[in-house]
C-alpha atoms as a PDB file:
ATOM      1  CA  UNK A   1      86.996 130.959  -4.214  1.00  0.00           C
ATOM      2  CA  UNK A   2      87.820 130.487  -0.585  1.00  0.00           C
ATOM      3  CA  UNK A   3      86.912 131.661   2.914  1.00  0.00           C
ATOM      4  CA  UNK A   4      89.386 132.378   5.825  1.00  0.00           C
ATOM      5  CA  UNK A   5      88.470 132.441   9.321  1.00  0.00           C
ATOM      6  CA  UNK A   6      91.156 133.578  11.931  1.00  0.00           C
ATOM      7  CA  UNK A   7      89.841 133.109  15.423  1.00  0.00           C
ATOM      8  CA  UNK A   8      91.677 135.263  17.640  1.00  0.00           C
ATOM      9  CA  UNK A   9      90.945 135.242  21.586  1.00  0.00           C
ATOM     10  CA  UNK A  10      91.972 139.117  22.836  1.00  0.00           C
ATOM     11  CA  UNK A  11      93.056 140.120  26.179  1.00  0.00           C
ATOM     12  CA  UNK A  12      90.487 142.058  28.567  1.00  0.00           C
ATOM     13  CA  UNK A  13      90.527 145.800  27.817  1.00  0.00           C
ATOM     14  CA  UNK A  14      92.806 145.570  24.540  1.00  0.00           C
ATOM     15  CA  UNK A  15      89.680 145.089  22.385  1.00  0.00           C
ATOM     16  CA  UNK A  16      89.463 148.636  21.187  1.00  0.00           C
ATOM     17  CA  UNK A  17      93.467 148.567  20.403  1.00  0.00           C
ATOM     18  CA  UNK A  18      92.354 145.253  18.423  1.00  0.00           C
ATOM     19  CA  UNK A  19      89.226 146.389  16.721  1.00  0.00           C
ATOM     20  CA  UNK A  20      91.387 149.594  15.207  1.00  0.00           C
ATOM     21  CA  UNK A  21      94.334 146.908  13.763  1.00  0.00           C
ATOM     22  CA  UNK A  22      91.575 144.818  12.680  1.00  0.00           C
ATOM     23  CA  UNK A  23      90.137 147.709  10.402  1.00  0.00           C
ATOM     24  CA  UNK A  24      93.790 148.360   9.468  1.00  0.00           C
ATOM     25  CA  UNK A  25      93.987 145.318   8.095  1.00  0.00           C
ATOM     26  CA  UNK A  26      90.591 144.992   5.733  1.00  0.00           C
ATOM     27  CA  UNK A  27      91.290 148.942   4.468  1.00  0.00           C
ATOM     28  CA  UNK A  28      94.362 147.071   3.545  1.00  0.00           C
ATOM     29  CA  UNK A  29      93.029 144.207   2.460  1.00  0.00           C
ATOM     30  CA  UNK A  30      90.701 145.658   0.371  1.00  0.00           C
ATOM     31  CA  UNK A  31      93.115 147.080  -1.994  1.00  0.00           C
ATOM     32  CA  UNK A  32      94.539 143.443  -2.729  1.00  0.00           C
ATOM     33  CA  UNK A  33      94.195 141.281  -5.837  1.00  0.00           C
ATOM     34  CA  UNK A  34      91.932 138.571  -5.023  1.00  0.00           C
ATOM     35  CA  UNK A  35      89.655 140.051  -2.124  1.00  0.00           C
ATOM     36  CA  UNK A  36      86.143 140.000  -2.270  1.00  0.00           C
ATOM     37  CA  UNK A  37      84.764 140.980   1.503  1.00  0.00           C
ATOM     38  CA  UNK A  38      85.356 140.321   5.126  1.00  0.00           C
ATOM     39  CA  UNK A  39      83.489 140.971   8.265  1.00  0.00           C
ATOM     40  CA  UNK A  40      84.283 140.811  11.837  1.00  0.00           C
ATOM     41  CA  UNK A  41      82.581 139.000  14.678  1.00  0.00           C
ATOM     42  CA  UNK A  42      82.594 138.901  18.394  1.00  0.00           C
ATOM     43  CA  UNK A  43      80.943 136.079  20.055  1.00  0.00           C
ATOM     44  CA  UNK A  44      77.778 137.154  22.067  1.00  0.00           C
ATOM     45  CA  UNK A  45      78.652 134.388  24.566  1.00  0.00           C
ATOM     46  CA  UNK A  46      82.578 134.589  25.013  1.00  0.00           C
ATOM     47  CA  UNK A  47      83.602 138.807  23.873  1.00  0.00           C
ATOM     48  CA  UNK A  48      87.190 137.431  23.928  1.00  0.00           C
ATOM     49  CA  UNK A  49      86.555 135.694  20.979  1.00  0.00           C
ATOM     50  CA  UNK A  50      86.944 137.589  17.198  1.00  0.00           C
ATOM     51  CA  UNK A  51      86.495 136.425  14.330  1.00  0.00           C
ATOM     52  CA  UNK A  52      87.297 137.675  10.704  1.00  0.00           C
ATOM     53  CA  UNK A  53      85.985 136.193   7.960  1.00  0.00           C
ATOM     54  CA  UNK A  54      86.858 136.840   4.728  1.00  0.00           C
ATOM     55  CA  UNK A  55      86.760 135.699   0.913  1.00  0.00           C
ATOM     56  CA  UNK A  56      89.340 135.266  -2.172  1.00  0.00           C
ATOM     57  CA  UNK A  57      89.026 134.483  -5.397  1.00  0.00           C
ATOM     58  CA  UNK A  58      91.804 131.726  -4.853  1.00  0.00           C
ATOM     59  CA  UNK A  59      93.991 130.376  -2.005  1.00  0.00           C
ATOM     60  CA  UNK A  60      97.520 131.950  -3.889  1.00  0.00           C
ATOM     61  CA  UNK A  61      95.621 135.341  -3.848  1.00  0.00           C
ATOM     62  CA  UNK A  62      94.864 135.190   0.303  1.00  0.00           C
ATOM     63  CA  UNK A  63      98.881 133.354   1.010  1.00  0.00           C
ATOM     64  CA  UNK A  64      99.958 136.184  -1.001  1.00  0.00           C
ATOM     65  CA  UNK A  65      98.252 138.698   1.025  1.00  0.00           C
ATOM     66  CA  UNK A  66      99.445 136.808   4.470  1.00  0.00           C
ATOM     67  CA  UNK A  67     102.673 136.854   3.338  1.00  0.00           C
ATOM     68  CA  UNK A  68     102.519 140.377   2.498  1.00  0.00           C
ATOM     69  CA  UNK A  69     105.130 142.375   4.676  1.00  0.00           C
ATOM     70  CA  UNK A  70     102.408 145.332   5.671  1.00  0.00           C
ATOM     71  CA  UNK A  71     100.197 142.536   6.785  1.00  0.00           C
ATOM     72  CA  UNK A  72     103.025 140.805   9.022  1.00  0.00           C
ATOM     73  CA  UNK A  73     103.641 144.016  10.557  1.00  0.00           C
ATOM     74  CA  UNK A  74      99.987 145.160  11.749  1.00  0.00           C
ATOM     75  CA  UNK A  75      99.572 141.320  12.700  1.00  0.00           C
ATOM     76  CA  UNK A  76     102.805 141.396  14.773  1.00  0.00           C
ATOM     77  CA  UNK A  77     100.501 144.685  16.421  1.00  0.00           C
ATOM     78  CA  UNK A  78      97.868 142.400  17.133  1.00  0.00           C
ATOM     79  CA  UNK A  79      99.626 139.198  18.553  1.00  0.00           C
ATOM     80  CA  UNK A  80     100.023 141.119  22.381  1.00  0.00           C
ATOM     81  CA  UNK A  81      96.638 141.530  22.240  1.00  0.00           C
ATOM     82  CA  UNK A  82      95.992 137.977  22.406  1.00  0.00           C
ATOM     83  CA  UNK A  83      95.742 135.507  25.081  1.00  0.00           C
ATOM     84  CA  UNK A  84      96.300 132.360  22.426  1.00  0.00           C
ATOM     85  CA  UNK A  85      97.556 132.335  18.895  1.00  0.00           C
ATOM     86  CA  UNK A  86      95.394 132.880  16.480  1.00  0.00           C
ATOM     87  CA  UNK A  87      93.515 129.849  14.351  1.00  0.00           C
ATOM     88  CA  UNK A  88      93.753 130.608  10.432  1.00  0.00           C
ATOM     89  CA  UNK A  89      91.347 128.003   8.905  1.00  0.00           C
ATOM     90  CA  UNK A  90      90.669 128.087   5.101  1.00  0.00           C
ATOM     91  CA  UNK A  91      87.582 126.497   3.386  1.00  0.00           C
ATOM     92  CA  UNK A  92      86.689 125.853  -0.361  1.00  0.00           C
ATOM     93  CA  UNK A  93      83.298 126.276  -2.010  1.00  0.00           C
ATOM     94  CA  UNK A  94      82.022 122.687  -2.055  1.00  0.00           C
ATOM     95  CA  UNK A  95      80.503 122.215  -5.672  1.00  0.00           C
ATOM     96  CA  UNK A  96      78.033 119.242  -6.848  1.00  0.00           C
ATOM     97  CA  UNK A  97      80.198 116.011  -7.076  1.00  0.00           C
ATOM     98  CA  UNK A  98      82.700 117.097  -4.955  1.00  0.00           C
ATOM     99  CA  UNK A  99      85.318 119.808  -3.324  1.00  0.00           C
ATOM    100  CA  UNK A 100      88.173 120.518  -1.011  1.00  0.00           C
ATOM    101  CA  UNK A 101      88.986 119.993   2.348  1.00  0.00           C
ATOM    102  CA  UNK A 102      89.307 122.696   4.703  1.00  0.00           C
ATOM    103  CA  UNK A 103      93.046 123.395   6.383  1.00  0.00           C
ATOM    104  CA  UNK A 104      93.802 124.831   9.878  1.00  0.00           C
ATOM    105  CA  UNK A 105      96.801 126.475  11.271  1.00  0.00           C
ATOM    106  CA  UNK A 106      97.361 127.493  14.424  1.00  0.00           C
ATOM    107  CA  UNK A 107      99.763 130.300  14.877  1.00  0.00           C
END
């Protein structure tokens, strides 16, 4: 399994507009082969800053998902909101003896 985290910094008074493509995306998401749950976050310090977190069975089941064309287009929706790109970091489970690195990309 794997988590994603996308960090995404929105513009001031877009975050409703955000928070409705954000659902978008997990009603979406949901219906794809490989997702287990997500959850969004806003940082009680900094409300610019979202997070979604989310988890896959494997790292081919989430690249297929961001690759997905329906995907691309709500996220091409969300990219105005944003005062940055967003930061797409995937983790592995670390198991006894072992595990993967994390990656980052910044988009």
């Amino acid at each position: 399994m794997v988590r994603v985290i996308i960090e995404r910094y929105c513009r001031r008074g877009e975050e409703v507009e955000l928070l409705k493509l954000l659902l978008e995306l997990r009603m979406m998401a949901m219906r794809q082969p490989g997702y287990v749950s997500g959850e969004t976050l806003k940082l009680l310090g900094d409300p610019s800053l979202w997070l979604v977190i989310s988890t896959w069975m494997s790292v081919d089941q989430w690249q297929a998902w961001e690759a997905n064309p329906e995907r691309r287009k709500i996220s091409s929706k969300i990219e105005p909101l944003l005062v940055a790109s967003e930061k797409v970091s995937v983790f592995s489970f670390v198991r006894q003896g072992g595990g993967e690195s994390a990656h980052t990309i910044d988009r």
